[in-house]
C-alpha atoms as a PDB file:
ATOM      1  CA  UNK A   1      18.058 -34.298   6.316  1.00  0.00           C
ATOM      2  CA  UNK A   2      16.743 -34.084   2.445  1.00  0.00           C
ATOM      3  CA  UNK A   3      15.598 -30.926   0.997  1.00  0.00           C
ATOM      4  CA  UNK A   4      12.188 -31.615   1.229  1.00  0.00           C
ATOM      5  CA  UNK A   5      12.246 -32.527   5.321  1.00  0.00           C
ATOM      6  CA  UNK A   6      13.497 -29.176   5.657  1.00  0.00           C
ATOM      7  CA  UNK A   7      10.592 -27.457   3.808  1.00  0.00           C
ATOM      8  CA  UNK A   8       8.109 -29.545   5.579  1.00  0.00           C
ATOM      9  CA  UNK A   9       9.896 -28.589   8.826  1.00  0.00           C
ATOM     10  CA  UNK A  10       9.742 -25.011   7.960  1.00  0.00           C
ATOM     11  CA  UNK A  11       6.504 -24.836   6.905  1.00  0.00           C
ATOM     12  CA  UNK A  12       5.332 -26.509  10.922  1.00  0.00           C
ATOM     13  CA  UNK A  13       7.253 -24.178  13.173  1.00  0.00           C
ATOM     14  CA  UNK A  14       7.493 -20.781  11.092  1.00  0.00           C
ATOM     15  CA  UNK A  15       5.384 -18.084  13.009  1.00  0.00           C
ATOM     16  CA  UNK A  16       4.518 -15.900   9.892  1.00  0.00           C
ATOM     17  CA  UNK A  17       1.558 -17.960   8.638  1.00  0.00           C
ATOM     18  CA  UNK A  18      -1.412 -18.572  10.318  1.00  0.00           C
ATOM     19  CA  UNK A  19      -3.403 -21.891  10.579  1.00  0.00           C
ATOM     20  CA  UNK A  20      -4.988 -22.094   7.241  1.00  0.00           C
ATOM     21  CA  UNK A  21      -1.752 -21.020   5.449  1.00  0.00           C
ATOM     22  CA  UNK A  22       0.106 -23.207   7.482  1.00  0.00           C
ATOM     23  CA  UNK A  23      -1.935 -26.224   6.159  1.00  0.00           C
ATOM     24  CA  UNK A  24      -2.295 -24.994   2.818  1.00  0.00           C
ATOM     25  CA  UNK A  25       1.895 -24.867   2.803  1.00  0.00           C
ATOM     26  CA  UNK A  26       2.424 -28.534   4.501  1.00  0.00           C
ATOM     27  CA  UNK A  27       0.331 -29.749   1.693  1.00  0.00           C
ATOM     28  CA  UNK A  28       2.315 -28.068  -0.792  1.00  0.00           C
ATOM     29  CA  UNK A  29       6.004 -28.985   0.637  1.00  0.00           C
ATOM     30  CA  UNK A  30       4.122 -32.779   0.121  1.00  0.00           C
ATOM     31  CA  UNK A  31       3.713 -33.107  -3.202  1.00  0.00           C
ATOM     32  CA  UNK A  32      -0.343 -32.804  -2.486  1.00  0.00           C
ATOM     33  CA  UNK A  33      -1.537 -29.205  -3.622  1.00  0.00           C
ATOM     34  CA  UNK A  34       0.144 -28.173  -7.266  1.00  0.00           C
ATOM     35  CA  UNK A  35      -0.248 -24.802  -6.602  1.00  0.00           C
ATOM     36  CA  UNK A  36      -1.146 -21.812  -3.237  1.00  0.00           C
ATOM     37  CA  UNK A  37      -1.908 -18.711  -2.162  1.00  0.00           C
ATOM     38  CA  UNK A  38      -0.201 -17.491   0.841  1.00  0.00           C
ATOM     39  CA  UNK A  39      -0.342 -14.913   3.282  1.00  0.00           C
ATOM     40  CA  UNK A  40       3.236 -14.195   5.288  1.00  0.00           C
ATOM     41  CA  UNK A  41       3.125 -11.871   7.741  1.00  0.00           C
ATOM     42  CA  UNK A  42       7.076 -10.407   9.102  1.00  0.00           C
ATOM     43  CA  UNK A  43       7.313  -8.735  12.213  1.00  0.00           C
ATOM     44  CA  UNK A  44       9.821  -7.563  14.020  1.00  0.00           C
ATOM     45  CA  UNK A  45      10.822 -11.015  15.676  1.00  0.00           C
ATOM     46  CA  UNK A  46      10.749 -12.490  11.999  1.00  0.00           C
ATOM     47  CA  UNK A  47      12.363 -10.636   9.877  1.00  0.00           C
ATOM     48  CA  UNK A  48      14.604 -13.787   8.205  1.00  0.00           C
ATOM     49  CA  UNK A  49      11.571 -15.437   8.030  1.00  0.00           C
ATOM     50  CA  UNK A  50      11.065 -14.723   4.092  1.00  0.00           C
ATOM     51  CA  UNK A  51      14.310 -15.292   2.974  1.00  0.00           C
ATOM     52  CA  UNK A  52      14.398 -18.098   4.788  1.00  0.00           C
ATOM     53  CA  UNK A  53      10.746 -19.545   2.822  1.00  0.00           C
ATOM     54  CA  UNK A  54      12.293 -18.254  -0.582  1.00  0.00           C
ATOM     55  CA  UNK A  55      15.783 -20.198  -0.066  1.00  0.00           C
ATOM     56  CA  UNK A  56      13.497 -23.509   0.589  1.00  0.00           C
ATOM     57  CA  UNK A  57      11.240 -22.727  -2.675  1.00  0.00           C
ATOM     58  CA  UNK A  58      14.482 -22.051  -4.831  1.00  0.00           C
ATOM     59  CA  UNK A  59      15.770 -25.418  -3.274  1.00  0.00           C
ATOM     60  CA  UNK A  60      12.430 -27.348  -4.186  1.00  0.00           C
ATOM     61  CA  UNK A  61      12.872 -26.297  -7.324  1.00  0.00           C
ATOM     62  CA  UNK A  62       9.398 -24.345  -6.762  1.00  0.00           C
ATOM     63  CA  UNK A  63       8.294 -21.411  -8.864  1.00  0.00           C
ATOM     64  CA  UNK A  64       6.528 -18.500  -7.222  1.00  0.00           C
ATOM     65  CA  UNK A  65       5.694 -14.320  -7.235  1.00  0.00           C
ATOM     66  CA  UNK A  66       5.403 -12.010  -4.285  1.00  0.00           C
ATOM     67  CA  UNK A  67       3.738  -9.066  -3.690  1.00  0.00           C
ATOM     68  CA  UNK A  68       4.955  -5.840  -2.930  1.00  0.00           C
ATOM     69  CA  UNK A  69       4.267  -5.423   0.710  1.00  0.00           C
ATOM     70  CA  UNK A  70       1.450  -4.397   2.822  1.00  0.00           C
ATOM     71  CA  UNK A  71       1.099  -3.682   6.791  1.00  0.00           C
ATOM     72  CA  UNK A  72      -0.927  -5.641   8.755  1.00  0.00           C
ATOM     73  CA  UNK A  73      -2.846  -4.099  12.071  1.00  0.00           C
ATOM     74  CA  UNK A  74      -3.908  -5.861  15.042  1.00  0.00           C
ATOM     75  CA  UNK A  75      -6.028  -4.621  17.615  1.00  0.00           C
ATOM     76  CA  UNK A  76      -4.200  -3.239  20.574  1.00  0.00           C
ATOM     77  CA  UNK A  77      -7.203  -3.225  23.636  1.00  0.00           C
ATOM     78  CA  UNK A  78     -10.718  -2.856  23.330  1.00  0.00           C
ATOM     79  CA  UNK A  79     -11.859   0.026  26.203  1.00  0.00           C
ATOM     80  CA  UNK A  80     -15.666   0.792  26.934  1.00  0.00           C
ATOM     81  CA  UNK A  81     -16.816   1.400  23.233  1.00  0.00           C
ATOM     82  CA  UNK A  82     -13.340   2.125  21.492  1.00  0.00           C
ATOM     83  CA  UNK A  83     -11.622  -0.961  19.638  1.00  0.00           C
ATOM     84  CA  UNK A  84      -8.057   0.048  19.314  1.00  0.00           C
ATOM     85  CA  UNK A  85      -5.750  -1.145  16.752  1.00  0.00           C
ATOM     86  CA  UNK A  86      -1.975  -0.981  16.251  1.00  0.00           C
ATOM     87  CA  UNK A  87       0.168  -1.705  13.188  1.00  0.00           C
ATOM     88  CA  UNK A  88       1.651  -4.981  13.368  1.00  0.00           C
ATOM     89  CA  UNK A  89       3.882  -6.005  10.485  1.00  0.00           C
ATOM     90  CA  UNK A  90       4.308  -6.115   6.632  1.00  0.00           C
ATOM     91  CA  UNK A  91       2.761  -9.144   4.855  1.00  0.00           C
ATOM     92  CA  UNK A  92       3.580 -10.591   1.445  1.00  0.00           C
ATOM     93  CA  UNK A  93       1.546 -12.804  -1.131  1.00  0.00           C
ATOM     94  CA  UNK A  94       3.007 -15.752  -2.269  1.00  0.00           C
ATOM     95  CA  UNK A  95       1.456 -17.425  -5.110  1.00  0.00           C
ATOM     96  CA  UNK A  96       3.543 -21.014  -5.149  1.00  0.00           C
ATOM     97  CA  UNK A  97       4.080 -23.464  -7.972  1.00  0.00           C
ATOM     98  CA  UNK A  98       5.047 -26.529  -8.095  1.00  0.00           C
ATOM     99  CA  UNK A  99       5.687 -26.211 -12.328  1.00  0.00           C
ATOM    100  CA  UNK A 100       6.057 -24.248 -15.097  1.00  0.00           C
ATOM    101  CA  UNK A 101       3.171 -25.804 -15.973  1.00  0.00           C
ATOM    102  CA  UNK A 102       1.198 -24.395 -13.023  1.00  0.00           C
ATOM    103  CA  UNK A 103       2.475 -21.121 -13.505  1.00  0.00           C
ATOM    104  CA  UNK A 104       1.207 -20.850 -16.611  1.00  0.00           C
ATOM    105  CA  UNK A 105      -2.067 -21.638 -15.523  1.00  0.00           C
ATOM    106  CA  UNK A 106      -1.935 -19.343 -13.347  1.00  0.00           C
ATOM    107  CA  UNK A 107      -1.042 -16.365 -15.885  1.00  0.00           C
ATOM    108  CA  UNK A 108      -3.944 -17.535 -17.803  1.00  0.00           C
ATOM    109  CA  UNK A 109      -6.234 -16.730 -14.957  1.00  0.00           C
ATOM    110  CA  UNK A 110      -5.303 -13.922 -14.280  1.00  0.00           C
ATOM    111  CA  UNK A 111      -5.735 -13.174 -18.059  1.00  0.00           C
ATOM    112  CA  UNK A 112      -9.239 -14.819 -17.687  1.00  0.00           C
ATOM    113  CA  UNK A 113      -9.758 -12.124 -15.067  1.00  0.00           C
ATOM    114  CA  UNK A 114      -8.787  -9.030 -16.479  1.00  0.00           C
ATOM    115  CA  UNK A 115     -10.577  -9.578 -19.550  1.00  0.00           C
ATOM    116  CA  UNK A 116     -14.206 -10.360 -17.297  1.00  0.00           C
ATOM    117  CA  UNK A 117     -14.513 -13.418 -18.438  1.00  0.00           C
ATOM    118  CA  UNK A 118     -14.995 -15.027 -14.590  1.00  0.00           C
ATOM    119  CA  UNK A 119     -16.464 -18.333 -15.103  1.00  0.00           C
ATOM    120  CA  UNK A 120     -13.665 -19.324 -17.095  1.00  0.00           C
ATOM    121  CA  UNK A 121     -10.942 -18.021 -14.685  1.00  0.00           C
ATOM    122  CA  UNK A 122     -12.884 -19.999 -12.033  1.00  0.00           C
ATOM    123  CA  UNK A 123     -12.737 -23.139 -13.826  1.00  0.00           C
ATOM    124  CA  UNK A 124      -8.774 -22.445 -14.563  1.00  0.00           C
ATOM    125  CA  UNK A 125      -8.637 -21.983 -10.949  1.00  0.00           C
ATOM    126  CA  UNK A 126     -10.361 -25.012  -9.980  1.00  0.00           C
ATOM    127  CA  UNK A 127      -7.407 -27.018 -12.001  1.00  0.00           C
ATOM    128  CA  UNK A 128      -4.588 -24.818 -10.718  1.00  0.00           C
ATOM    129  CA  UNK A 129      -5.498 -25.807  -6.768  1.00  0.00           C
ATOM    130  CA  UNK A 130      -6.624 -29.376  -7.408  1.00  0.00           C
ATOM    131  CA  UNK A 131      -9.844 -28.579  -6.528  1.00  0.00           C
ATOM    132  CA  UNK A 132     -13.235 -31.432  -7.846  1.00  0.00           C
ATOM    133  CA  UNK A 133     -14.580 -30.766 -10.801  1.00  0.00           C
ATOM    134  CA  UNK A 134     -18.103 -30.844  -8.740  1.00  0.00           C
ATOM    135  CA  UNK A 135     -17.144 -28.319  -6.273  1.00  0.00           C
ATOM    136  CA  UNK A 136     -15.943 -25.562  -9.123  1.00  0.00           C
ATOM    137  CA  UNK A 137     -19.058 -26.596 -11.124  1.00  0.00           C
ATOM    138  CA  UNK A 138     -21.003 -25.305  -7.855  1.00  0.00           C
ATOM    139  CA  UNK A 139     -19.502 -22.696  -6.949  1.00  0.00           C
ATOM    140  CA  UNK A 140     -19.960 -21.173 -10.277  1.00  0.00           C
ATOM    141  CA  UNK A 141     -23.357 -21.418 -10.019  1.00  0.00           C
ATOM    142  CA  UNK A 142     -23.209 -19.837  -6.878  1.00  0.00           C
ATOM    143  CA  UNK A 143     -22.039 -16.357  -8.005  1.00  0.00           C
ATOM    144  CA  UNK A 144     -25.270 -16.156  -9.691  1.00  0.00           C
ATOM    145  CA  UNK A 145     -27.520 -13.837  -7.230  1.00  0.00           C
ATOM    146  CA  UNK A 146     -30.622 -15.705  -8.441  1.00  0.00           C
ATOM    147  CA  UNK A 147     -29.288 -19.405  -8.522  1.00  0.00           C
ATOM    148  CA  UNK A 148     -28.400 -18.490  -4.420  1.00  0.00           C
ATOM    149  CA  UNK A 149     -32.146 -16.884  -3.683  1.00  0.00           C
ATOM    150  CA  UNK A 150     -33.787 -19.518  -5.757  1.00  0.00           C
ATOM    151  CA  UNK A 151     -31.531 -22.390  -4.162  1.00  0.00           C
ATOM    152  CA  UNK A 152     -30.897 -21.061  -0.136  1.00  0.00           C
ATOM    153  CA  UNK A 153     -32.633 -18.646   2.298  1.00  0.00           C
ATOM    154  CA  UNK A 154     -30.192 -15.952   3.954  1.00  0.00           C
ATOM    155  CA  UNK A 155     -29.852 -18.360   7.069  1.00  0.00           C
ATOM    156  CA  UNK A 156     -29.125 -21.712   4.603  1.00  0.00           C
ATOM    157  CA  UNK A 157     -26.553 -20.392   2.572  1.00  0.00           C
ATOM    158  CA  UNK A 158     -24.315 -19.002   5.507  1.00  0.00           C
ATOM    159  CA  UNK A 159     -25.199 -22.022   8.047  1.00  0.00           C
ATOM    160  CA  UNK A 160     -24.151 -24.836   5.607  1.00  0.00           C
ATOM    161  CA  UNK A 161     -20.653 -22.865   4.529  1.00  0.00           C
ATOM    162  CA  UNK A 162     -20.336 -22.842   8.666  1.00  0.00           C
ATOM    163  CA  UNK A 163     -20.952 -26.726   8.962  1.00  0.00           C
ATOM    164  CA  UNK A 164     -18.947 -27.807   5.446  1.00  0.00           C
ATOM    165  CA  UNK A 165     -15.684 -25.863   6.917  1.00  0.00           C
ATOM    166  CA  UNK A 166     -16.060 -27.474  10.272  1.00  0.00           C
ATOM    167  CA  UNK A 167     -16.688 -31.084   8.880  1.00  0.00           C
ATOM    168  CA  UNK A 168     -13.919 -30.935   6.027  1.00  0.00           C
ATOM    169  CA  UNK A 169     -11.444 -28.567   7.968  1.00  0.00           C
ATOM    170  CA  UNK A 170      -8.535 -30.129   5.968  1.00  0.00           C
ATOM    171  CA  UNK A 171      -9.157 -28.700   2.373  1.00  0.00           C
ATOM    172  CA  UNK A 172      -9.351 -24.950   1.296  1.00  0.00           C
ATOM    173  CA  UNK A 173     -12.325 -25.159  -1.078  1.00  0.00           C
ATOM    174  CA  UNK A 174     -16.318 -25.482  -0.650  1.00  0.00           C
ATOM    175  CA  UNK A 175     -17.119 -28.690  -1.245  1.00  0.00           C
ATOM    176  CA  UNK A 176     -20.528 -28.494  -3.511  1.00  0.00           C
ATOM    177  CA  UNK A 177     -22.515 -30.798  -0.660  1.00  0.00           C
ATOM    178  CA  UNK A 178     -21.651 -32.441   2.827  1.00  0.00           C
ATOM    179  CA  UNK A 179     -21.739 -35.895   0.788  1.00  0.00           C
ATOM    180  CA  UNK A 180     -19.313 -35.278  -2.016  1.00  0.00           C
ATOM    181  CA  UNK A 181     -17.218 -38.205  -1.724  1.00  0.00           C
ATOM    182  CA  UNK A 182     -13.970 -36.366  -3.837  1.00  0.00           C
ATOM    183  CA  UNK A 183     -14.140 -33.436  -1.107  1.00  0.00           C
ATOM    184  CA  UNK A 184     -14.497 -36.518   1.939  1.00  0.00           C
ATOM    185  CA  UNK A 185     -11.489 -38.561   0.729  1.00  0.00           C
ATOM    186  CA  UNK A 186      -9.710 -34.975  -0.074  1.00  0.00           C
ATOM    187  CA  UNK A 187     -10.034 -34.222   3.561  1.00  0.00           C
ATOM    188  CA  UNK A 188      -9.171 -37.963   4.601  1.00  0.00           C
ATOM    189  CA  UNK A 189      -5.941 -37.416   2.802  1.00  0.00           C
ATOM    190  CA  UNK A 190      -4.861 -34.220   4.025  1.00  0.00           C
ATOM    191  CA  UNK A 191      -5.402 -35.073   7.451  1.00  0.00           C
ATOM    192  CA  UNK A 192      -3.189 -38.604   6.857  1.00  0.00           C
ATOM    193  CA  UNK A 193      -0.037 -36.268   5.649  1.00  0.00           C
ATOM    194  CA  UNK A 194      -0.356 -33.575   7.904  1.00  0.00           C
ATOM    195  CA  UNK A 195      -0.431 -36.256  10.645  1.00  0.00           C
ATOM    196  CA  UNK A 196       2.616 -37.735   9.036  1.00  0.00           C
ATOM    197  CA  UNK A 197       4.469 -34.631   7.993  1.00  0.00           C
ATOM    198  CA  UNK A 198       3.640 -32.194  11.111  1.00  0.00           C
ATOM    199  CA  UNK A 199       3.437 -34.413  14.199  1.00  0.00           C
ATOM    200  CA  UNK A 200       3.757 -31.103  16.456  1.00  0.00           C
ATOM    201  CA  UNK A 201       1.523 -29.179  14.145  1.00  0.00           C
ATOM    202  CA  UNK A 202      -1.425 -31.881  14.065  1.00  0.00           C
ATOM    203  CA  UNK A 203      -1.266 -32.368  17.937  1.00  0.00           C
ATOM    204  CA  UNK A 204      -1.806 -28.825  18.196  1.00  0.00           C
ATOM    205  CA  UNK A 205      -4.632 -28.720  15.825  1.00  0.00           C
ATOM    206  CA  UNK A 206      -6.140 -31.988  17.324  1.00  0.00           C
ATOM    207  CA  UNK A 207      -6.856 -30.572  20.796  1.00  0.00           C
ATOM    208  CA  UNK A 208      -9.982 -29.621  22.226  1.00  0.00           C
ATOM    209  CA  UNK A 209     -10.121 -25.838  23.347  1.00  0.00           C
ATOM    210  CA  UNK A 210     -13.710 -24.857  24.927  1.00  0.00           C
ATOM    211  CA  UNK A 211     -13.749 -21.419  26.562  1.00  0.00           C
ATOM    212  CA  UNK A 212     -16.445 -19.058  27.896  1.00  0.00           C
ATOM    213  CA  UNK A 213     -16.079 -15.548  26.886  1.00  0.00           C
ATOM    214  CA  UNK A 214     -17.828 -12.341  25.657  1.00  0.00           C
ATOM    215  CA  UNK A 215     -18.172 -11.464  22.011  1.00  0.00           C
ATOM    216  CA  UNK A 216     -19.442  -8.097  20.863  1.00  0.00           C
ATOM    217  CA  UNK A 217     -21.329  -7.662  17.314  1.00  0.00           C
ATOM    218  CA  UNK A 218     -19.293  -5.607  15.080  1.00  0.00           C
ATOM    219  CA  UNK A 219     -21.215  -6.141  11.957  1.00  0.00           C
ATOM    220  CA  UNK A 220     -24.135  -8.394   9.964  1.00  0.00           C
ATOM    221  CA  UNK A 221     -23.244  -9.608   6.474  1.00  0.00           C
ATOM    222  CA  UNK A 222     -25.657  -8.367   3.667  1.00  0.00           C
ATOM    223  CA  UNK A 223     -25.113  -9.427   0.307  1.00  0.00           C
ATOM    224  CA  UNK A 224     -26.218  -7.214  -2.632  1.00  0.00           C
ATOM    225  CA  UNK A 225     -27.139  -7.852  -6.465  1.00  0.00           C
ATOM    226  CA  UNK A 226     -26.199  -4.466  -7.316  1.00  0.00           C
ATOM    227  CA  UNK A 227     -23.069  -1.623  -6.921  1.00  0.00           C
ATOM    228  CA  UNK A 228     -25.123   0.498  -5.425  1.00  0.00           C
ATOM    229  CA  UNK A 229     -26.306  -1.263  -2.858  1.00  0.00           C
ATOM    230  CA  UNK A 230     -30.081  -1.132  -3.130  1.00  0.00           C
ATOM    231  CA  UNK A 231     -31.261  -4.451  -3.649  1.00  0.00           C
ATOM    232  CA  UNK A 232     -30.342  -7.314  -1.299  1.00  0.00           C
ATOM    233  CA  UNK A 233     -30.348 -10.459  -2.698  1.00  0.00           C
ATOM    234  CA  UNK A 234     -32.348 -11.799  -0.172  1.00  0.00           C
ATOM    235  CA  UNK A 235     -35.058  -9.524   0.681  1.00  0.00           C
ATOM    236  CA  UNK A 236     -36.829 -11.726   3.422  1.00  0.00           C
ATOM    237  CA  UNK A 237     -33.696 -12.362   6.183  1.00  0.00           C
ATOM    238  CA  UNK A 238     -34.715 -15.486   8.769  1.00  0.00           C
ATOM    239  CA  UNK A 239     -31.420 -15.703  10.473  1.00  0.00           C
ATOM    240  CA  UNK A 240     -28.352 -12.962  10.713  1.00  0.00           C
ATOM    241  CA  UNK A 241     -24.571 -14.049   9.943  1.00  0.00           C
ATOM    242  CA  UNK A 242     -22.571 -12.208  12.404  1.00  0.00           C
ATOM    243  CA  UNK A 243     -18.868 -10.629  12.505  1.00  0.00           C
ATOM    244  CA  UNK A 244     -18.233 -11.141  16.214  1.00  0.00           C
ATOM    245  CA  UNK A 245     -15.016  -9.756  18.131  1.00  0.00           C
ATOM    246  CA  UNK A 246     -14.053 -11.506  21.210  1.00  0.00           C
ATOM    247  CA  UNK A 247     -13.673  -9.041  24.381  1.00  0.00           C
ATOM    248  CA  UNK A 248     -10.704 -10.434  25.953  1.00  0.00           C
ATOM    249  CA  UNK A 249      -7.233 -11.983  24.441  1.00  0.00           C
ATOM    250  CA  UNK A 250      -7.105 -15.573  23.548  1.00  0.00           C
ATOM    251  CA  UNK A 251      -3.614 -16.921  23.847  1.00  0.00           C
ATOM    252  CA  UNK A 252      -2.426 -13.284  23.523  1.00  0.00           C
ATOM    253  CA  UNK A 253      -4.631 -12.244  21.025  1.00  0.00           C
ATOM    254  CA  UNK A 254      -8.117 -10.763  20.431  1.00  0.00           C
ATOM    255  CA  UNK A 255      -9.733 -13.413  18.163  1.00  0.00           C
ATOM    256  CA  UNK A 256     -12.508 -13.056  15.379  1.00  0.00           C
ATOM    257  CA  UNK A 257     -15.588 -15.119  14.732  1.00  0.00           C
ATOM    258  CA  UNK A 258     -18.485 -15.511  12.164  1.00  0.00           C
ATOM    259  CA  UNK A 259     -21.636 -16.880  13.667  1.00  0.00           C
ATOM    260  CA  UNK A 260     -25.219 -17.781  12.102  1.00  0.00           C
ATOM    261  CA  UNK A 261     -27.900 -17.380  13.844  1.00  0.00           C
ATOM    262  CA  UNK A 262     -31.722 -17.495  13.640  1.00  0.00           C
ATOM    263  CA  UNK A 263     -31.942 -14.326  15.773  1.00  0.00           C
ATOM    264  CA  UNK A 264     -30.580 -11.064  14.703  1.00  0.00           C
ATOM    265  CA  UNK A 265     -28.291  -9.395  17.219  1.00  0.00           C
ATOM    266  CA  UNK A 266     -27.271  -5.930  16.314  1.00  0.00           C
ATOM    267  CA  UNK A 267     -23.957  -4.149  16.460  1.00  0.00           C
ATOM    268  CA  UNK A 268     -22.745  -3.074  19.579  1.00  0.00           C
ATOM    269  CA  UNK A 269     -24.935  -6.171  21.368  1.00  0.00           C
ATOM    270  CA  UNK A 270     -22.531  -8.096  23.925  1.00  0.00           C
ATOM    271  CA  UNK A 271     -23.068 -11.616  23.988  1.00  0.00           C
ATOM    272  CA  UNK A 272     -21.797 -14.596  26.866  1.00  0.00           C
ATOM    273  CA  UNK A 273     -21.127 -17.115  24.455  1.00  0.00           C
ATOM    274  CA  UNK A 274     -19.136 -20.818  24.541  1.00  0.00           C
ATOM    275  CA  UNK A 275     -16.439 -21.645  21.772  1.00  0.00           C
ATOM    276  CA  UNK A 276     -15.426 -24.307  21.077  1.00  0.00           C
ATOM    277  CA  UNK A 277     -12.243 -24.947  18.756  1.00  0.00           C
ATOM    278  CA  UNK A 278     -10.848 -27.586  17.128  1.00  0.00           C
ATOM    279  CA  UNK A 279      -8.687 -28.143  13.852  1.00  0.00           C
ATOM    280  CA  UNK A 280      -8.839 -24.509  13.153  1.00  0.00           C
ATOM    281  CA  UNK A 281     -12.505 -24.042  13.512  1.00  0.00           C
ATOM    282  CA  UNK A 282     -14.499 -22.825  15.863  1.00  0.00           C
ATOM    283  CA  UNK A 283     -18.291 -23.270  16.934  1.00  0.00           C
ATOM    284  CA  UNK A 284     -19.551 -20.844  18.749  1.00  0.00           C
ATOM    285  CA  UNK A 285     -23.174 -21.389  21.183  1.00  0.00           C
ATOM    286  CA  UNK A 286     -24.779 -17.668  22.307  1.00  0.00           C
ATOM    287  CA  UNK A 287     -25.413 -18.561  25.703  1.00  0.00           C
ATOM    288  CA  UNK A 288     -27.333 -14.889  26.532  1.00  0.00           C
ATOM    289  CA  UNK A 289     -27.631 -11.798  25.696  1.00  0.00           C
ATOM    290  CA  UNK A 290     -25.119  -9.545  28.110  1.00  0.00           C
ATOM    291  CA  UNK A 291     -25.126  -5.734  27.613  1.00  0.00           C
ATOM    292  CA  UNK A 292     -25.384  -3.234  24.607  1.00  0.00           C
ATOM    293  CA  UNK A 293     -22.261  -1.024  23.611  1.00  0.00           C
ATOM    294  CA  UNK A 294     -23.514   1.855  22.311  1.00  0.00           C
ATOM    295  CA  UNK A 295     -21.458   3.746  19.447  1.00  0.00           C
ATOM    296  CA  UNK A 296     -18.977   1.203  18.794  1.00  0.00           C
ATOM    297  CA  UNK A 297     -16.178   2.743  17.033  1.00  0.00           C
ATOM    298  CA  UNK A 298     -12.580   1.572  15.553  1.00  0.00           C
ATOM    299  CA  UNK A 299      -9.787   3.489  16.142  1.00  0.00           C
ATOM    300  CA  UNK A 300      -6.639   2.900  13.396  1.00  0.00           C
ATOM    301  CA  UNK A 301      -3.606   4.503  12.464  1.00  0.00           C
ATOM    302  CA  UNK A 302      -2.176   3.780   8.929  1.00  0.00           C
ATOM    303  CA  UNK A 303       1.655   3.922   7.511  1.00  0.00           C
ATOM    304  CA  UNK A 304       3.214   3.451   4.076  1.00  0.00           C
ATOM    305  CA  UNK A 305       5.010  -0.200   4.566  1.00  0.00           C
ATOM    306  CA  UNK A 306       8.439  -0.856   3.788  1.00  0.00           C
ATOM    307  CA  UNK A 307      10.125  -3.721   2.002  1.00  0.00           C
ATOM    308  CA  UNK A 308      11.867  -5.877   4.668  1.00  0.00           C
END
């Protein structure tokens, strides 16, 4: 088995990245992404895992810098209105290269950054990650508070992000419309190699998984135009985009969603809804209003991480 088989293999059946990182790395190990970002997350049961990814960088001949480490929390049970959480693990940022070349860009972004100058780090970025010209060109315009009010309503802007991720699930950008044709044949690729590369991985990702379940409203996203918080950009809401936490464990797990909607639910409301998931994504339909949890509250616990 060649040096690069055993990346690819790695990157399909190690447990410390989750489905978007675990895409994001396949494409990497396969010559398709110059350059990633990536979250790996060590527990207990993994504690090789990082030397492990580092010895198959070094042997790619791959550049890359880590982070000094962080903990992670999960939440632990969820009991009348108390969500629970429990510290989990220590996580690490990867930034990957596949050249000096990219690594270089990459300094020069965060140059770009620390000197303000955010459209041009943006643009740098859009070259480091392979990402269309198009798509950067739009998504610069979209910091602008007044190109998104002039452009979207509240409910517009958050819907279409919802719909682009579930109909191009195989690239890590925005693609500037649902017709860009470099975002489409992006995708098209992806898909092709991680088919190819990740058999398991792809047959996993390619199954249907519909579920009834309650969610509970944690919190509405508002977006401001100022640090303090006064003026929303837009003033006049028609929809609410919620942060939605799922009442009972999902494979093992208690699962987070994002939902749209024309109607505003408020925190604490309980909602019946379906999901249904499929190459990472999920769609969710509110099926009814359930109950109302009344002083929702998070309980955490925080520690200093150590370097495993």
């Amino acid at each position: 088995m060649d040096k690069k088989r055993r990346f690819l293999d790695f990157a399909e059946d190690t447990p410390a990245l989750d489905t978007a990182a675990r895409m994001r790395l396949l494409l990497f190990a396969a010559g398709l992404k110059p350059a990633t970002y990536l979250q790996f997350r060590i527990t207990p049961t993994t504690l090789d895992e990082r030397r492990h990814f580092q010895f198959h960088l070094q042997e790619n001949n791959c550049l890359f810098s880590v982070s000094h480490p962080k903990s992670f929390e999960q939440i632990a049970r969820i009991h009348k209105n108390i969500i629970e959480w429990e510290m989990a693990g220590t996580w690490y940022g990867f930034d990957v290269f596949s050249s000096k070349k990219q690594k270089k860009l990459f300094e020069n972004y965060l140059s770009e950054i620390k000197r303000g100058r955010q459209t041009a780090a943006h643009k740098i970025a859009g070259k480091l990650y392979g990402y269309p010209a198009c798509c950067v060109r739009e998504f610069i315009r979209e910091q602008e508070e007044k190109y998104l009010e002039k452009k979207y309503s509240y409910y517009e802007y958050f819907s279409r992000r919802e719909k682009l991720m579930r109909k191009f699930p195989f690239i890590s950008h925005t693609p500037c419309s649902a017709a860009c044709a470099l975002s489409r044949a992006m995708n098209t690729r992806n898909r092709a190699a991680i088919r190819k590369h990740a058999p398991k991985f792809f047959k996993t990702l390619q199954q249907v998984q519909k579920v009834k379940l309650d969610v509970v409203v944690d919190s509405i996203t508002q977006w401001y135009s100022d640090l303090n918080h006064k003026r929303p950009i837009w003033l006049c809401k028609d929809g609410a985009h919620h942060h939605l936490i799922a009442l009972k464990k999902i494979n093992g797990k208690y699962y987070f969603f994002t939902d749209t909607s024309t109607c505003r639910y408020e925190r604490g409301t309980v909602l019946s809804v379906t999901l249904r998931r499929q190459f990472g994504q999920s769609d969710l339909s509110i099926d009814r209003i359930k109950r109302f949890i009344t002083a929702l509250e998070h309980h955490r616990q925080f520690v200093v991480p150590k370097d495993i």
